[in-house]
C-alpha atoms as a PDB file:
ATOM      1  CA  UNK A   1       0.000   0.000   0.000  1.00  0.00           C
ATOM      2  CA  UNK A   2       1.384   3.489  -0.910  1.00  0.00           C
ATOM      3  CA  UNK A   3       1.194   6.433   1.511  1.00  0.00           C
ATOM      4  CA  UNK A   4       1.030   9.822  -0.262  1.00  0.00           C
ATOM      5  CA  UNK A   5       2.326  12.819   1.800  1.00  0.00           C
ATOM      6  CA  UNK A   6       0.201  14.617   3.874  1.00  0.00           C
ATOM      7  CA  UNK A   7       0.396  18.012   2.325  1.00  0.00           C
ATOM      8  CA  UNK A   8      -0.008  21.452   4.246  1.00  0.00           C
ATOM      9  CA  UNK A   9       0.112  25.329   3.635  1.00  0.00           C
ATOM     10  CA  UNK A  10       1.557  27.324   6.386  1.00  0.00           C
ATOM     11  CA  UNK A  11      -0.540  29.472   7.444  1.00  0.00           C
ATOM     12  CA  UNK A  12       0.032  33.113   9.251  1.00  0.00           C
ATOM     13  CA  UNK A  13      -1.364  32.431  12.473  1.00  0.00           C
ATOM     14  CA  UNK A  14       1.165  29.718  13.092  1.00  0.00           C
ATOM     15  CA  UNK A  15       3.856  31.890  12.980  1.00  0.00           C
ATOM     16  CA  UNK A  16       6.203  33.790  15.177  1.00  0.00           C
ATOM     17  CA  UNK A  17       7.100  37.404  15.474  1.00  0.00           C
ATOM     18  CA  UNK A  18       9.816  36.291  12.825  1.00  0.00           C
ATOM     19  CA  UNK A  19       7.334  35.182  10.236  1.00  0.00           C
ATOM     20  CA  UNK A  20       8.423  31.597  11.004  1.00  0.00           C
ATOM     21  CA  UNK A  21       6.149  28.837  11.858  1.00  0.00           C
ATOM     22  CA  UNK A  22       6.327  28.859  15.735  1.00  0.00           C
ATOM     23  CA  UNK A  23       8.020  25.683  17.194  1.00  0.00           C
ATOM     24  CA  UNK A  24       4.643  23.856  18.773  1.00  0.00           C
ATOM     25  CA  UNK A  25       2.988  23.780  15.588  1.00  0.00           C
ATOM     26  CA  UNK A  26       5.405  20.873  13.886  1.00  0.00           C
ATOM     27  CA  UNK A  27       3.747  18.754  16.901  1.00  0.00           C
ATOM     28  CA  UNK A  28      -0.268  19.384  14.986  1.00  0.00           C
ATOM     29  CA  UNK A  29       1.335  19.125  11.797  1.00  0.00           C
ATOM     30  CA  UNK A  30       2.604  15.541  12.992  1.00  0.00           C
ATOM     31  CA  UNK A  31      -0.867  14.432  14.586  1.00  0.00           C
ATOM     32  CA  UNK A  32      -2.721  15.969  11.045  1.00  0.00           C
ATOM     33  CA  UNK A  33      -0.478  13.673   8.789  1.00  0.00           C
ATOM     34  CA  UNK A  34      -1.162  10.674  11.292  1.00  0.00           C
ATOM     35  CA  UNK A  35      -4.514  11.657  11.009  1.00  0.00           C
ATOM     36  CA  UNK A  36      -3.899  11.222   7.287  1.00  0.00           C
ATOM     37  CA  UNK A  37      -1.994   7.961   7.423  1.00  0.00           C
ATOM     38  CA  UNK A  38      -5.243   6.319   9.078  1.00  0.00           C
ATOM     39  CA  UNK A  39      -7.686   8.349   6.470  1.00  0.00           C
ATOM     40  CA  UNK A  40      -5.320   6.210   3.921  1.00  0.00           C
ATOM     41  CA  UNK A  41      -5.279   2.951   4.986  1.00  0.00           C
ATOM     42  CA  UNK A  42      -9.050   2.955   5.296  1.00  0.00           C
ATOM     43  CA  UNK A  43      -9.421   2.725   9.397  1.00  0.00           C
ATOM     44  CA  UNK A  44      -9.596   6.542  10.079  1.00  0.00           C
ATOM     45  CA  UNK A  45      -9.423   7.833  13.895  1.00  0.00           C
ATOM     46  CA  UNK A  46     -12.906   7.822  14.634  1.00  0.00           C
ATOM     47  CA  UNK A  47     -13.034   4.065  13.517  1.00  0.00           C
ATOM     48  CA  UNK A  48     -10.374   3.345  16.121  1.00  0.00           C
ATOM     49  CA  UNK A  49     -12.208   5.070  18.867  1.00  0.00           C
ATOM     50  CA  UNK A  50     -15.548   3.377  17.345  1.00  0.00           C
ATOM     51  CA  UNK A  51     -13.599  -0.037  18.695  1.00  0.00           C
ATOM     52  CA  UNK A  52     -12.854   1.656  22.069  1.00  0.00           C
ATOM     53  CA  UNK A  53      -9.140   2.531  21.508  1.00  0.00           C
ATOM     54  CA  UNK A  54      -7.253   5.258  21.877  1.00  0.00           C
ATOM     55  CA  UNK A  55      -3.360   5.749  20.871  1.00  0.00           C
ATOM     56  CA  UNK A  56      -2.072   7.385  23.911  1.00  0.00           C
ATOM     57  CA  UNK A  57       1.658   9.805  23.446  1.00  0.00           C
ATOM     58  CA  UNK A  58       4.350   8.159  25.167  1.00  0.00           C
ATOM     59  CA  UNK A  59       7.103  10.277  23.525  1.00  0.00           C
ATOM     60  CA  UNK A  60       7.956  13.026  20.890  1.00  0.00           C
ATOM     61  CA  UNK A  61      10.732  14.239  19.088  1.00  0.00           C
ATOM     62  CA  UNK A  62      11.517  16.845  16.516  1.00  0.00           C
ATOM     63  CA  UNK A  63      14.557  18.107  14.893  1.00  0.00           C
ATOM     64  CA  UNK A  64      14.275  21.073  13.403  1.00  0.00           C
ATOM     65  CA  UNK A  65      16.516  21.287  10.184  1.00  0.00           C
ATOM     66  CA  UNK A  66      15.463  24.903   8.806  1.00  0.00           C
ATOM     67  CA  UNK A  67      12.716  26.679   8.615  1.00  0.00           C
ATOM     68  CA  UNK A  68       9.133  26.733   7.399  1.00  0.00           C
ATOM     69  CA  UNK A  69       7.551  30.180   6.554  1.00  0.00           C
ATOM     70  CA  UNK A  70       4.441  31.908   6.201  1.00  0.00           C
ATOM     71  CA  UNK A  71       3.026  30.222   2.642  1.00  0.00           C
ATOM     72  CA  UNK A  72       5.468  27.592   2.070  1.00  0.00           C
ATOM     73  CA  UNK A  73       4.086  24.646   1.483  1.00  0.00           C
ATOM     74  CA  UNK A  74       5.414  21.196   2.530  1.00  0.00           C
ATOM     75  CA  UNK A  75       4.990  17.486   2.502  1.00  0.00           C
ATOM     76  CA  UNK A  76       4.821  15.363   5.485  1.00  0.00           C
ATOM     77  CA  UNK A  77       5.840  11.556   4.774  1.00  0.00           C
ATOM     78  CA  UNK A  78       4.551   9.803   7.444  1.00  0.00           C
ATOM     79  CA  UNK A  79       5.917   5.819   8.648  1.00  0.00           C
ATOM     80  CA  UNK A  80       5.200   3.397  11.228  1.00  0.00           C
ATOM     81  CA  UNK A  81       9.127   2.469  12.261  1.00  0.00           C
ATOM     82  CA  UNK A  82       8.283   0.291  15.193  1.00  0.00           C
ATOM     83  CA  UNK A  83       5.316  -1.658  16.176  1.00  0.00           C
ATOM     84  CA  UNK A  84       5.072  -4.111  19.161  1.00  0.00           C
ATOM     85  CA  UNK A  85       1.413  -5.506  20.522  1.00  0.00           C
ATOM     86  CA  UNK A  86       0.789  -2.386  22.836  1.00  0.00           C
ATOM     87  CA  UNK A  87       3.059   0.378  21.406  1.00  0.00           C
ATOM     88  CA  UNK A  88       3.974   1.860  18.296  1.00  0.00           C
ATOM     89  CA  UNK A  89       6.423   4.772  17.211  1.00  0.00           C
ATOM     90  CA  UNK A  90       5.707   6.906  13.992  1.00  0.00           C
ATOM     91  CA  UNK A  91       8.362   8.783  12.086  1.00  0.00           C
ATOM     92  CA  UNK A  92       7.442  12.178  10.082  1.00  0.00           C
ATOM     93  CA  UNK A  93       9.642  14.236   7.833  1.00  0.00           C
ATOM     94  CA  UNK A  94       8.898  17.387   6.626  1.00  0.00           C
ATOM     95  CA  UNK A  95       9.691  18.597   3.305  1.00  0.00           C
ATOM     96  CA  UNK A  96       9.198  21.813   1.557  1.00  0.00           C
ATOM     97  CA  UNK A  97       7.674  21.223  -1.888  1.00  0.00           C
ATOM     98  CA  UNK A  98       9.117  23.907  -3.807  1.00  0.00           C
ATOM     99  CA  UNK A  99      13.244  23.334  -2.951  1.00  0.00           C
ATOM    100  CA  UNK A 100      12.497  19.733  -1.910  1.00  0.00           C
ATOM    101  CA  UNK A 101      14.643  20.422   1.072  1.00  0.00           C
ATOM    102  CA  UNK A 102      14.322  18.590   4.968  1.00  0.00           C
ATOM    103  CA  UNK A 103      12.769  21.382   6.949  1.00  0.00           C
ATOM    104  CA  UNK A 104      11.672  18.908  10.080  1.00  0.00           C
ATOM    105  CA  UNK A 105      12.539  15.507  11.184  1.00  0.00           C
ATOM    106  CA  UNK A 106      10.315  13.944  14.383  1.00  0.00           C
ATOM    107  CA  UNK A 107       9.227  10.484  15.824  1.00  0.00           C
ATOM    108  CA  UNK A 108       6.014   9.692  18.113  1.00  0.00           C
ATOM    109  CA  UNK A 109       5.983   6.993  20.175  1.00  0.00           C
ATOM    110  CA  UNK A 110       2.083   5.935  21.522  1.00  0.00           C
ATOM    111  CA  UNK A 111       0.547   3.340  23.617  1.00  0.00           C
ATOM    112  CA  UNK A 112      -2.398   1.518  23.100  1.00  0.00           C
ATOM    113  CA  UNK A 113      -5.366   2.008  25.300  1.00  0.00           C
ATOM    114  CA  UNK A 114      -8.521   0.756  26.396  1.00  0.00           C
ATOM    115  CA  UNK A 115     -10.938   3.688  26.714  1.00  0.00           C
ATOM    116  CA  UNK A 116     -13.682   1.765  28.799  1.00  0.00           C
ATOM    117  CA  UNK A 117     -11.590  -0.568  31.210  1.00  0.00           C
ATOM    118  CA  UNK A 118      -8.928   2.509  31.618  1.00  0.00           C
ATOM    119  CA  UNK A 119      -5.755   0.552  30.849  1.00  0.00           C
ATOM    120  CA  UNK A 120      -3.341  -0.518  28.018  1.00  0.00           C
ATOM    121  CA  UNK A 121      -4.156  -2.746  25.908  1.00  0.00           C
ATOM    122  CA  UNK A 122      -3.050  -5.076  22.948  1.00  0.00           C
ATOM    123  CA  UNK A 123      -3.789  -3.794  19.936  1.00  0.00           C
ATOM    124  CA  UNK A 124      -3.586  -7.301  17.890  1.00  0.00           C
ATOM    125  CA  UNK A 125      -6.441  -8.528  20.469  1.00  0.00           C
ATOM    126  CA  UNK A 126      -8.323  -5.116  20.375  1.00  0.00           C
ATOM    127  CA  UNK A 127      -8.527  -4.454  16.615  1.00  0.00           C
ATOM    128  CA  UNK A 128      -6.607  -7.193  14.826  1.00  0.00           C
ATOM    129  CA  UNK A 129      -6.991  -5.877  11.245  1.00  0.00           C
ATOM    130  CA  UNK A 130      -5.333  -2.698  12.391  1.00  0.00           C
ATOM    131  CA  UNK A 131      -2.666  -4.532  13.828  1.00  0.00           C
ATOM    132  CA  UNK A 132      -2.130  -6.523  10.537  1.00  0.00           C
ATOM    133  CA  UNK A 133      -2.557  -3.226   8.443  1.00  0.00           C
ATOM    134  CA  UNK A 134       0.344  -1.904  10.361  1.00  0.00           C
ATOM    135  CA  UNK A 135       2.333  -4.809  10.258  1.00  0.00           C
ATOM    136  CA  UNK A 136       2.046  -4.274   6.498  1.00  0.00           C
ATOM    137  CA  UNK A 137       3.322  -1.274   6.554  1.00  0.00           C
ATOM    138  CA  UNK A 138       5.545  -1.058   9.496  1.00  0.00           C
ATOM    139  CA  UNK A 139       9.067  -0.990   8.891  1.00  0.00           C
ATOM    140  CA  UNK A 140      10.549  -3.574  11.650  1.00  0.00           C
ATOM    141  CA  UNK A 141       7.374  -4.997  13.676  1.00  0.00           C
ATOM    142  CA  UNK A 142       8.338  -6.590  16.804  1.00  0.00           C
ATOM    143  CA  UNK A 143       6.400  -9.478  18.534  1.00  0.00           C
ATOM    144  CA  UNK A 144       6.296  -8.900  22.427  1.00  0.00           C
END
Protein backbone atom coordinates (compact mmCIF):
# COMPACT_ATOMS: atom_id res chain seq x y z
CA UNK A 1 0.00 0.00 0.00
CA UNK A 2 1.38 3.49 -0.91
CA UNK A 3 1.19 6.43 1.51
CA UNK A 4 1.03 9.82 -0.26
CA UNK A 5 2.33 12.82 1.80
CA UNK A 6 0.20 14.62 3.87
CA UNK A 7 0.40 18.01 2.32
CA UNK A 8 -0.01 21.45 4.25
CA UNK A 9 0.11 25.33 3.64
CA UNK A 10 1.56 27.32 6.39
CA UNK A 11 -0.54 29.47 7.44
CA UNK A 12 0.03 33.11 9.25
CA UNK A 13 -1.36 32.43 12.47
CA UNK A 14 1.16 29.72 13.09
CA UNK A 15 3.86 31.89 12.98
CA UNK A 16 6.20 33.79 15.18
CA UNK A 17 7.10 37.40 15.47
CA UNK A 18 9.82 36.29 12.83
CA UNK A 19 7.33 35.18 10.24
CA UNK A 20 8.42 31.60 11.00
CA UNK A 21 6.15 28.84 11.86
CA UNK A 22 6.33 28.86 15.74
CA UNK A 23 8.02 25.68 17.19
CA UNK A 24 4.64 23.86 18.77
CA UNK A 25 2.99 23.78 15.59
CA UNK A 26 5.41 20.87 13.89
CA UNK A 27 3.75 18.75 16.90
CA UNK A 28 -0.27 19.38 14.99
CA UNK A 29 1.34 19.12 11.80
CA UNK A 30 2.60 15.54 12.99
CA UNK A 31 -0.87 14.43 14.59
CA UNK A 32 -2.72 15.97 11.04
CA UNK A 33 -0.48 13.67 8.79
CA UNK A 34 -1.16 10.67 11.29
CA UNK A 35 -4.51 11.66 11.01
CA UNK A 36 -3.90 11.22 7.29
CA UNK A 37 -1.99 7.96 7.42
CA UNK A 38 -5.24 6.32 9.08
CA UNK A 39 -7.69 8.35 6.47
CA UNK A 40 -5.32 6.21 3.92
CA UNK A 41 -5.28 2.95 4.99
CA UNK A 42 -9.05 2.96 5.30
CA UNK A 43 -9.42 2.73 9.40
CA UNK A 44 -9.60 6.54 10.08
CA UNK A 45 -9.42 7.83 13.90
CA UNK A 46 -12.91 7.82 14.63
CA UNK A 47 -13.03 4.06 13.52
CA UNK A 48 -10.37 3.34 16.12
CA UNK A 49 -12.21 5.07 18.87
CA UNK A 50 -15.55 3.38 17.35
CA UNK A 51 -13.60 -0.04 18.69
CA UNK A 52 -12.85 1.66 22.07
CA UNK A 53 -9.14 2.53 21.51
CA UNK A 54 -7.25 5.26 21.88
CA UNK A 55 -3.36 5.75 20.87
CA UNK A 56 -2.07 7.38 23.91
CA UNK A 57 1.66 9.80 23.45
CA UNK A 58 4.35 8.16 25.17
CA UNK A 59 7.10 10.28 23.52
CA UNK A 60 7.96 13.03 20.89
CA UNK A 61 10.73 14.24 19.09
CA UNK A 62 11.52 16.84 16.52
CA UNK A 63 14.56 18.11 14.89
CA UNK A 64 14.27 21.07 13.40
CA UNK A 65 16.52 21.29 10.18
CA UNK A 66 15.46 24.90 8.81
CA UNK A 67 12.72 26.68 8.61
CA UNK A 68 9.13 26.73 7.40
CA UNK A 69 7.55 30.18 6.55
CA UNK A 70 4.44 31.91 6.20
CA UNK A 71 3.03 30.22 2.64
CA UNK A 72 5.47 27.59 2.07
CA UNK A 73 4.09 24.65 1.48
CA UNK A 74 5.41 21.20 2.53
CA UNK A 75 4.99 17.49 2.50
CA UNK A 76 4.82 15.36 5.49
CA UNK A 77 5.84 11.56 4.77
CA UNK A 78 4.55 9.80 7.44
CA UNK A 79 5.92 5.82 8.65
CA UNK A 80 5.20 3.40 11.23
CA UNK A 81 9.13 2.47 12.26
CA UNK A 82 8.28 0.29 15.19
CA UNK A 83 5.32 -1.66 16.18
CA UNK A 84 5.07 -4.11 19.16
CA UNK A 85 1.41 -5.51 20.52
CA UNK A 86 0.79 -2.39 22.84
CA UNK A 87 3.06 0.38 21.41
CA UNK A 88 3.97 1.86 18.30
CA UNK A 89 6.42 4.77 17.21
CA UNK A 90 5.71 6.91 13.99
CA UNK A 91 8.36 8.78 12.09
CA UNK A 92 7.44 12.18 10.08
CA UNK A 93 9.64 14.24 7.83
CA UNK A 94 8.90 17.39 6.63
CA UNK A 95 9.69 18.60 3.30
CA UNK A 96 9.20 21.81 1.56
CA UNK A 97 7.67 21.22 -1.89
CA UNK A 98 9.12 23.91 -3.81
CA UNK A 99 13.24 23.33 -2.95
CA UNK A 100 12.50 19.73 -1.91
CA UNK A 101 14.64 20.42 1.07
CA UNK A 102 14.32 18.59 4.97
CA UNK A 103 12.77 21.38 6.95
CA UNK A 104 11.67 18.91 10.08
CA UNK A 105 12.54 15.51 11.18
CA UNK A 106 10.31 13.94 14.38
CA UNK A 107 9.23 10.48 15.82
CA UNK A 108 6.01 9.69 18.11
CA UNK A 109 5.98 6.99 20.17
CA UNK A 110 2.08 5.94 21.52
CA UNK A 111 0.55 3.34 23.62
CA UNK A 112 -2.40 1.52 23.10
CA UNK A 113 -5.37 2.01 25.30
CA UNK A 114 -8.52 0.76 26.40
CA UNK A 115 -10.94 3.69 26.71
CA UNK A 116 -13.68 1.76 28.80
CA UNK A 117 -11.59 -0.57 31.21
CA UNK A 118 -8.93 2.51 31.62
CA UNK A 119 -5.76 0.55 30.85
CA UNK A 120 -3.34 -0.52 28.02
CA UNK A 121 -4.16 -2.75 25.91
CA UNK A 122 -3.05 -5.08 22.95
CA UNK A 123 -3.79 -3.79 19.94
CA UNK A 124 -3.59 -7.30 17.89
CA UNK A 125 -6.44 -8.53 20.47
CA UNK A 126 -8.32 -5.12 20.37
CA UNK A 127 -8.53 -4.45 16.62
CA UNK A 128 -6.61 -7.19 14.83
CA UNK A 129 -6.99 -5.88 11.25
CA UNK A 130 -5.33 -2.70 12.39
CA UNK A 131 -2.67 -4.53 13.83
CA UNK A 132 -2.13 -6.52 10.54
CA UNK A 133 -2.56 -3.23 8.44
CA UNK A 134 0.34 -1.90 10.36
CA UNK A 135 2.33 -4.81 10.26
CA UNK A 136 2.05 -4.27 6.50
CA UNK A 137 3.32 -1.27 6.55
CA UNK A 138 5.55 -1.06 9.50
CA UNK A 139 9.07 -0.99 8.89
CA UNK A 140 10.55 -3.57 11.65
CA UNK A 141 7.37 -5.00 13.68
CA UNK A 142 8.34 -6.59 16.80
CA UNK A 143 6.40 -9.48 18.53
CA UNK A 144 6.30 -8.90 22.43
Amino acid sequence: MKIKPYRRKANFYETDQMAIIHHSNYIRWFEEARVDFLDQIDFSYKKVVEYGIEFGILSVYCEYKSMVRFGDIVSIDVSLSELKNMKMSVDYKIIDEASGEIRTIGKTGHFFFDKNKQQPVSLKKAIPELYELFTCLCVSPQKD
